[in-house]
Protein backbone atom coordinates (compact mmCIF):
# COMPACT_ATOMS: atom_id res chain seq x y z
CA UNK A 1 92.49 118.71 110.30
CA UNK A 2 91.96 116.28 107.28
CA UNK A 3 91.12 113.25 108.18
CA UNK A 4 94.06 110.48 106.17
CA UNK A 5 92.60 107.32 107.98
CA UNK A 6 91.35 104.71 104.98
CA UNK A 7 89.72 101.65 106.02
CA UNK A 8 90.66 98.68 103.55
CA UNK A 9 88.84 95.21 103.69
CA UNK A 10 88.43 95.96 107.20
CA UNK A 11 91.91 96.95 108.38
CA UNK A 12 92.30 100.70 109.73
CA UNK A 13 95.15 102.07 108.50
CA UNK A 14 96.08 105.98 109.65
CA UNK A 15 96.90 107.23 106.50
CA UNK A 16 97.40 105.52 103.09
CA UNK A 17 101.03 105.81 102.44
CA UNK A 18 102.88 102.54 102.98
CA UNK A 19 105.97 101.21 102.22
CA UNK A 20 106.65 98.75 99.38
CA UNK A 21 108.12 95.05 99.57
CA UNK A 22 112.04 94.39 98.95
CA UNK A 23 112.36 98.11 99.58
CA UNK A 24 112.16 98.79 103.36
CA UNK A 25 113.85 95.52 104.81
CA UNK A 26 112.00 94.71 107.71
CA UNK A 27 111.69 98.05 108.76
CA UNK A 28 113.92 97.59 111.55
CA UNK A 29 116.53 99.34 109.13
CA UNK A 30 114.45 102.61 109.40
CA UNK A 31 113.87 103.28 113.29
CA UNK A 32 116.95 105.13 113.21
CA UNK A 33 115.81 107.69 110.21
CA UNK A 34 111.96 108.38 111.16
CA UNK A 35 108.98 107.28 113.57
CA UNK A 36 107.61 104.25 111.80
CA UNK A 37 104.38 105.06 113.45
CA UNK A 38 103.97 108.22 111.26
CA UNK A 39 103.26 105.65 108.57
CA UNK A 40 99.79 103.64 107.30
CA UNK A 41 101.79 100.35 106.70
CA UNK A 42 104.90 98.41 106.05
CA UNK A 43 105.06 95.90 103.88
CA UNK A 44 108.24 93.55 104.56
CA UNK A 45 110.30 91.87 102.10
CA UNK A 46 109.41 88.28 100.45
CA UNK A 47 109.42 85.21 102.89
CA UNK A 48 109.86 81.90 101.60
CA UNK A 49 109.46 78.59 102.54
CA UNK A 50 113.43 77.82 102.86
CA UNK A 51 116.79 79.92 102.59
CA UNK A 52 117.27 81.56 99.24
CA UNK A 53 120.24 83.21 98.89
CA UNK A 54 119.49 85.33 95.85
CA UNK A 55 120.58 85.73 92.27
CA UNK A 56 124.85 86.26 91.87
CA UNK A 57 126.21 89.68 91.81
CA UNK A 58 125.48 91.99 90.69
CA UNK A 59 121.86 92.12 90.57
CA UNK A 60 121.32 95.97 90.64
CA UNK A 61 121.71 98.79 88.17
CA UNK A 62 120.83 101.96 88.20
CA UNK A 63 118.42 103.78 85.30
CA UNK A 64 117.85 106.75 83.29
CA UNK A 65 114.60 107.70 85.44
CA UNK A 66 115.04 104.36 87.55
CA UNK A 67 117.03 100.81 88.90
CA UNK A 68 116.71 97.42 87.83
CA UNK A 69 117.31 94.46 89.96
CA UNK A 70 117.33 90.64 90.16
CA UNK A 71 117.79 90.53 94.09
CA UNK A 72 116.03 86.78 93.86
CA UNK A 73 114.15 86.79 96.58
CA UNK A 74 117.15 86.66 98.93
CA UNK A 75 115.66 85.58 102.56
CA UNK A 76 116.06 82.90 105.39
CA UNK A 77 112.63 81.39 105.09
CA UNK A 78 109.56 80.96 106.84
CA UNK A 79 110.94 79.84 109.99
CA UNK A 80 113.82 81.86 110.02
CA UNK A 81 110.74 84.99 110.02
CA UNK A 82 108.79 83.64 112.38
CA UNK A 83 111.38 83.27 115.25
CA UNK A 84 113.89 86.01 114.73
CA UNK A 85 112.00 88.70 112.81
CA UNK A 86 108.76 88.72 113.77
CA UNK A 87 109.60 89.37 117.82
CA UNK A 88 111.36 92.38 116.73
CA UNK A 89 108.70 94.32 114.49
CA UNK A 90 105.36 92.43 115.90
CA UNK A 91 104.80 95.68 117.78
CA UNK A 92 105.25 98.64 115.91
CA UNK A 93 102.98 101.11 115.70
CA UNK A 94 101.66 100.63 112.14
CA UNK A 95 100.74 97.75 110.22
CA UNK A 96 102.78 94.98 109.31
CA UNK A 97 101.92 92.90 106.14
CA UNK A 98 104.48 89.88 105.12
CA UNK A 99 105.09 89.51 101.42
CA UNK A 100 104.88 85.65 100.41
CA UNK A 101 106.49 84.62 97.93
CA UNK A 102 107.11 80.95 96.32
CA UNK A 103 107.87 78.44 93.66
CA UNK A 104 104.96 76.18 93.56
CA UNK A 105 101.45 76.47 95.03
CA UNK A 106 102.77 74.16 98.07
CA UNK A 107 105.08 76.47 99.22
CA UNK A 108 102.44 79.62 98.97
CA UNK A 109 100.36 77.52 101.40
CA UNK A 110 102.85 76.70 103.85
CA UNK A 111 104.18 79.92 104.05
CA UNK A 112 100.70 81.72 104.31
CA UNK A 113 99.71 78.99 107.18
CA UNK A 114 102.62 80.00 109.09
CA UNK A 115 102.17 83.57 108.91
CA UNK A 116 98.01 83.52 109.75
CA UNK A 117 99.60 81.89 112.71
CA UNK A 118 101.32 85.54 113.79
CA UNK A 119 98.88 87.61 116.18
CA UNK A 120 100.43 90.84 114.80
CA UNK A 121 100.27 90.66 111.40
CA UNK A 122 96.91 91.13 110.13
CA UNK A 123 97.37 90.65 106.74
CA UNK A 124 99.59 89.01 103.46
CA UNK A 125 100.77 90.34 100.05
CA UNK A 126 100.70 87.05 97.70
CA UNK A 127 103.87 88.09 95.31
CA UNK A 128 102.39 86.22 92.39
CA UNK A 129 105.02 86.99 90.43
CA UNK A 130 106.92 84.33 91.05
CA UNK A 131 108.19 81.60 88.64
CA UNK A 132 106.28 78.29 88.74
CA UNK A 133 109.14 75.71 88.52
CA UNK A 134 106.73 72.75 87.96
CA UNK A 135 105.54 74.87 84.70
CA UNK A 136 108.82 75.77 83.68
CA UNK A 137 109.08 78.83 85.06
CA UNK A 138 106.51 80.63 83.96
CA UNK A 139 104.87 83.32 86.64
CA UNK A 140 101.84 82.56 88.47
CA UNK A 141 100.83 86.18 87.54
CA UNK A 142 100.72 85.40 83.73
CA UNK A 143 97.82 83.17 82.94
CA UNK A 144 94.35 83.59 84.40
CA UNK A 145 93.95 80.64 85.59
CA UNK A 146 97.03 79.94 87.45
CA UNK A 147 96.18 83.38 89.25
CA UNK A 148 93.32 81.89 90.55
CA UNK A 149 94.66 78.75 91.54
CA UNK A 150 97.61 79.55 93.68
CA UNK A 151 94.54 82.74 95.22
CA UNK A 152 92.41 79.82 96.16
CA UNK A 153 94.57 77.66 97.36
CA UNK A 154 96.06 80.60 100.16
CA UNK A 155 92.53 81.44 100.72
CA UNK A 156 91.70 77.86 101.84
CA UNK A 157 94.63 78.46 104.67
CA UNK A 158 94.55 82.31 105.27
CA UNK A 159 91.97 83.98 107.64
CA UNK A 160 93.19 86.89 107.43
CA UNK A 161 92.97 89.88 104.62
CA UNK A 162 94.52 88.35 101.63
CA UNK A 163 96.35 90.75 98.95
CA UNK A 164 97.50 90.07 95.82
CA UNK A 165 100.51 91.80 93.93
CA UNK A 166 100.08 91.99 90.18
CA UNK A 167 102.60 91.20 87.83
CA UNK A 168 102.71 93.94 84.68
CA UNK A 169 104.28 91.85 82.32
CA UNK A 170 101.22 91.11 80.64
CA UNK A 171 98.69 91.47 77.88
CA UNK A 172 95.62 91.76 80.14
CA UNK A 173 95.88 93.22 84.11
CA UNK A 174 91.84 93.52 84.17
CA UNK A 175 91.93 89.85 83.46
CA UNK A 176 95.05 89.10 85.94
CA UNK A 177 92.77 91.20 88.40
CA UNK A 178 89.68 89.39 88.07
CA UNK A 179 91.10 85.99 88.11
CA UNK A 180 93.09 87.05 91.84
CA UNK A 181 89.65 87.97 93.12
CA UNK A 182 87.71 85.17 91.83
CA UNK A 183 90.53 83.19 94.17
CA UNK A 184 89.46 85.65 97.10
CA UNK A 185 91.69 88.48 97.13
CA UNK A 186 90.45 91.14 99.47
CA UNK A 187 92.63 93.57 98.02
CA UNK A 188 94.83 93.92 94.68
CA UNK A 189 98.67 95.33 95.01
CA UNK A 190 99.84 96.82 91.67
CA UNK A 191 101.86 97.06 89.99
CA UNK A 192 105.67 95.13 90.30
CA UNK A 193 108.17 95.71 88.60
CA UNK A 194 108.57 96.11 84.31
CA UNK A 195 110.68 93.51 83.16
CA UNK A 196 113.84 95.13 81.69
CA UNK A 197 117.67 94.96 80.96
CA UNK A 198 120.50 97.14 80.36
CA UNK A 199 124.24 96.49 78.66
CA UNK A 200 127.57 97.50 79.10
CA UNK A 201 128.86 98.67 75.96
CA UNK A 202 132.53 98.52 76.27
CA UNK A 203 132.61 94.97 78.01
CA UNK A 204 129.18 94.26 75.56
CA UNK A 205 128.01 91.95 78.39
CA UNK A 206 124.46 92.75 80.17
CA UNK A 207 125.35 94.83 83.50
CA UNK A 208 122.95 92.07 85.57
CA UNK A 209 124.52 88.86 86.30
CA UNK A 210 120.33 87.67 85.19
CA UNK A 211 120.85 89.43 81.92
CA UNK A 212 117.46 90.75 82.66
CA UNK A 213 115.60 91.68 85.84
CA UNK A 214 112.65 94.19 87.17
CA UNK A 215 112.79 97.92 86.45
CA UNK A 216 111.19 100.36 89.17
CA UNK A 217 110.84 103.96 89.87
CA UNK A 218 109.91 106.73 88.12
CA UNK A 219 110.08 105.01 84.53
CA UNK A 220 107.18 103.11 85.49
CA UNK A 221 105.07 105.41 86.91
CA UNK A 222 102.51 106.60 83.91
CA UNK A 223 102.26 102.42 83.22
CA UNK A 224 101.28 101.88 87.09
CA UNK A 225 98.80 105.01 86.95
CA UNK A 226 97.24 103.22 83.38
CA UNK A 227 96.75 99.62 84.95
CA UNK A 228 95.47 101.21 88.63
CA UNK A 229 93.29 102.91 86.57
CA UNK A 230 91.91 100.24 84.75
CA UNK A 231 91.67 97.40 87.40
CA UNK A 232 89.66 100.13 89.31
CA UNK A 233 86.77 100.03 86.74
CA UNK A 234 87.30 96.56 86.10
CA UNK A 235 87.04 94.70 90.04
CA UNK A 236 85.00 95.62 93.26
CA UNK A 237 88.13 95.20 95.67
CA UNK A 238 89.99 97.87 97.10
CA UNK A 239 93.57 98.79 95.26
CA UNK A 240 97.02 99.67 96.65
CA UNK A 241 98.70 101.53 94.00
CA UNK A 242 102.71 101.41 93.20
CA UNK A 243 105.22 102.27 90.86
CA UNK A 244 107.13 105.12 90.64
CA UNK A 245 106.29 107.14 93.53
CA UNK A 246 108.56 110.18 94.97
CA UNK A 247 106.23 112.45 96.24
CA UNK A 248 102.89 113.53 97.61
CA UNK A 249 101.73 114.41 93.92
CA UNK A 250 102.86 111.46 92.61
CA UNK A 251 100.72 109.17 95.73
CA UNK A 252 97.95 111.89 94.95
CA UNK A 253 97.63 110.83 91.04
CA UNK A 254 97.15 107.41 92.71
CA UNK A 255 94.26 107.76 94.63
CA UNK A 256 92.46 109.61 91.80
CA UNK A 257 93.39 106.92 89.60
CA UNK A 258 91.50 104.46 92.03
CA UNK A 259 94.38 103.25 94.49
CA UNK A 260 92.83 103.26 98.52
CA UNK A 261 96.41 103.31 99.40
CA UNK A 262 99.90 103.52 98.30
CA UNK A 263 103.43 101.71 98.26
CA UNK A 264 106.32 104.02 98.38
CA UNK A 265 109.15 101.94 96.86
CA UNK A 266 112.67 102.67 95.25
CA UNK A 267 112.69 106.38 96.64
CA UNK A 268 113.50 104.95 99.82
CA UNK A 269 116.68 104.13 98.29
CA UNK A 270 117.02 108.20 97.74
CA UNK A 271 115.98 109.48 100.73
CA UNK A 272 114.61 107.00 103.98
CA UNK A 273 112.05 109.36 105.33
CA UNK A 274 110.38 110.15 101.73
CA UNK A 275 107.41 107.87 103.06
CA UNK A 276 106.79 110.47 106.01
CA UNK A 277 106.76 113.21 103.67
CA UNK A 278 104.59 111.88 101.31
CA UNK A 279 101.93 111.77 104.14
CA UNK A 280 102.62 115.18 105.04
CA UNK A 281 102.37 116.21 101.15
CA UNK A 282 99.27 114.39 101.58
CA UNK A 283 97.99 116.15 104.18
CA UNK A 284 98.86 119.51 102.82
CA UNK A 285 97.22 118.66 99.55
CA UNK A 286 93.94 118.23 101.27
CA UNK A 287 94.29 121.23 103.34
CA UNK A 288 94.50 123.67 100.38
CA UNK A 289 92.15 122.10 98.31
CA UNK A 290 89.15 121.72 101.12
CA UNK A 291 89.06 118.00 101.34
CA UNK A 292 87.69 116.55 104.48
CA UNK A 293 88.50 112.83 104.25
CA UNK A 294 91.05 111.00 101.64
CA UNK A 295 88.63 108.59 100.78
CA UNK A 296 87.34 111.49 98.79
CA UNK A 297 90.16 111.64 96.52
CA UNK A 298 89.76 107.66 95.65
CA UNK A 299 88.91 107.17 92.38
CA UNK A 300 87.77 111.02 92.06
CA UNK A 301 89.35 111.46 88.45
CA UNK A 302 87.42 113.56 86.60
CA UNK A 303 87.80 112.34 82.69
CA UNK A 304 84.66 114.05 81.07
């Protein structure tokens, strides 16, 4: 049998299909679809430091080839997570990594200081993404140096394995990368979502109540391959790849594109067990083509 474990900054994970922030609740929502065990990871939506109850209806459209949405970030907070949420998931049979999410570098800390404090979650996913409202709004994840900063500061507080989530809406992700791990990431997440909009032509009005908001799926996919590919040559950290994946070949041009793992992420939306099959795809992939371990297939693109 192939062997799917991947070992990433230290953390054994079974296979390297996991499940993407904002996209698979808590995972909670899925015991009733699949074995949650069957997967490498999940990674649960954003946690803040207080109650945010999201951007105003609607915040979703669908795509040609995709969805946009402008959720907000919708969540009860820190404490709400630690007391309610976390007894319910702390022992499932996979992974559980908390997406943290915030508005200035104050409430990254806080939040990442109360989630080192949870025995069962053994690492974080810094959402960097975020608007910094004491710059105006402008994301953490566009300028270099503020990358670094808010990565630093977490690091101070965090034990644990830090990740980072990269924003795409930029000129440079090599640079974006190598600022996060000059901060201390352990591990890069990327990419989120393309910044994008769409209009209703017979009420000429945008569709989102944001006007504009983050487009995922299959749209994205050949950008998310490009910038995986070119943060792997560019940092020494290991990568968990997203953006557009629906299948086992899609997670497979991942992992030759450099990613250790994967984030399966709107296709839940399509079908709840895709994650499962992916690992089976996965698995089957190996099978026919002789490969022992899937650390073999990291990075393993052949382009001369």
């Amino acid at each position: 049998m192939p062997d799917l474990s991947i070992h990433i900054a230290g953390l054994h994970f079974k296979n390297p299909v996991t499940t993407a922030s904002g996209t698979y609740g808590y995972g909670d929502e899925f015991r009733d679809f699949m074995d949650l065990g069957k997967l490498g990871g999940i990674f649960v939506k954003a946690v803040t430091g207080k109650n945010r109850d999201g951007n105003a209806y609607p915040r979703m459209a669908e795509t040609p080839s995709g969805m946009l949405n402008s959720v907000g970030l919708q969540n009860k907070g820190v404490d709400h997570f630690c007391h309610e949420i976390y007894p319910k998931i702390k022992d499932f049979n996979t992974h559980i990594i908390v997406n943290v999410s915030g508005s200035t570098v104050e409430e990254y800390v806080e939040v990442a200081e109360r989630i080192n404090e949870l025995d069962n979650v053994p690492a974080i996913e810094l959402n960097i993404s975020c608007p910094n409202v004491k710059l105006g709004g402008m994301a953490f994840g566009t300028v270099p140096a503020m990358a670094t900063e808010v990565t630093a500061e977490v690091r101070k507080v965090y034990k644990k394995v830090l990740m980072v989530k990269l924003s795409p809406n930029v000129t440079s992700i090599t640079d974006l990368a190598k600022a996060a791990v000059d901060g201390g990431a352990d591990v890069i997440t990327l990419i989120n979502t393309l910044l994008g909009m769409a209009i209703d032509v017979e009420r000429r009005r945008p569709i989102l109540s944001t006007i504009t908001g983050g487009l995922s799926g299959p749209a994205i996919k050949p950008v998310a391959l490009r910038m995986v590919w070119q943060v792997h040559k560019a940092v020494h950290v290991p990568i968990i790849g997203l953006g557009g994946i629906m299948n086992a070949t899609d997670a497979i041009e991942f992992l030759l594109a450099g990613a250790s793992a994967v984030q399966v992420g709107t296709a839940n939306f399509i079908d709840p067990t895709v994650s499962v099959k992916i690992v089976d795809g996965i698995e089957a992939y190996m099978t026919r083509h002789k490969v022992k371990s899937v650390s073999e297939l990291i990075g393993a693109l052949r382009t001369e």
